[in-house]
Protein backbone atom coordinates (compact mmCIF):
# COMPACT_ATOMS: atom_id res chain seq x y z
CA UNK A 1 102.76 104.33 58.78
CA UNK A 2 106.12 106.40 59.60
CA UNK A 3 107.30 109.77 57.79
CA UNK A 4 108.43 108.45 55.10
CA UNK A 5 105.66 106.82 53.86
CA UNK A 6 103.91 110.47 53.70
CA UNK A 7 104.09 111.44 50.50
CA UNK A 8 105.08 115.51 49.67
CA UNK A 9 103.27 117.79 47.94
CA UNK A 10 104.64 117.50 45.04
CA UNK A 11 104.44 114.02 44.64
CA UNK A 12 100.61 113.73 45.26
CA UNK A 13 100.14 116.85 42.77
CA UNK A 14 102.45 114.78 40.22
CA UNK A 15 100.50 111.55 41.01
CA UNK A 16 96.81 113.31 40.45
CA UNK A 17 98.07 114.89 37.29
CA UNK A 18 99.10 111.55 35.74
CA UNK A 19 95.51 109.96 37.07
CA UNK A 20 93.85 112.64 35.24
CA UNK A 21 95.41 112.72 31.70
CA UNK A 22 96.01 109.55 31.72
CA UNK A 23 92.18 109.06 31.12
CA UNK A 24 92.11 112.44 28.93
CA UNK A 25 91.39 114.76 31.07
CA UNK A 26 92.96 117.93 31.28
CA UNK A 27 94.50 119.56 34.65
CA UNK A 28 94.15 122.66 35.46
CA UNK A 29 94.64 123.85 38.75
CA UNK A 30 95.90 123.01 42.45
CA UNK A 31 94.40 124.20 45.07
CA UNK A 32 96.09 124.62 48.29
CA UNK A 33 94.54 124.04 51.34
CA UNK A 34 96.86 125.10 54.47
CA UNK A 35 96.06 123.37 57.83
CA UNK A 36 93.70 121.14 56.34
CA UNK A 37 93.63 117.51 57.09
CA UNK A 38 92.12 114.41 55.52
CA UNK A 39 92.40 112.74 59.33
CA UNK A 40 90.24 113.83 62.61
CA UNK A 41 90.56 112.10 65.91
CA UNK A 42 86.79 111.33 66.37
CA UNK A 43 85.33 110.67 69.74
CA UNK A 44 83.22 107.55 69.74
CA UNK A 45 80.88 105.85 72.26
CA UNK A 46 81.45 102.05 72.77
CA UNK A 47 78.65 99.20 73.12
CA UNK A 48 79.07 99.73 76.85
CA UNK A 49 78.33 103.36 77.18
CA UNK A 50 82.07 105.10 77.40
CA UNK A 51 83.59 106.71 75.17
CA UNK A 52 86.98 106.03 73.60
């Protein structure tokens, strides 16, 4: 996944906007969520003990 497959903010509000009315429901607000992330870097231990 590079850059441009990241899709802007404005997009992914238009996108969830058409999702919602286009099975009737209404829209009514975006919230904004600075520094937030969908993504963590988790640490996890391995069959062998380490962790990776």
């Amino acid at each position: 996944m590079t850059g441009r497959d990241i899709k802007s903010t404005e997009e992914q509000e238009r996108d969830g906007r058409g999702f919602v009315e286009s099975r009737g429901g209404r829209y009514v607000y975006t919230y904004m969520e600075p520094d937030t992330s969908a993504w963590q870097r988790r640490r996890v231990r391995l069959p062998d003990g380490s962790v990776g």
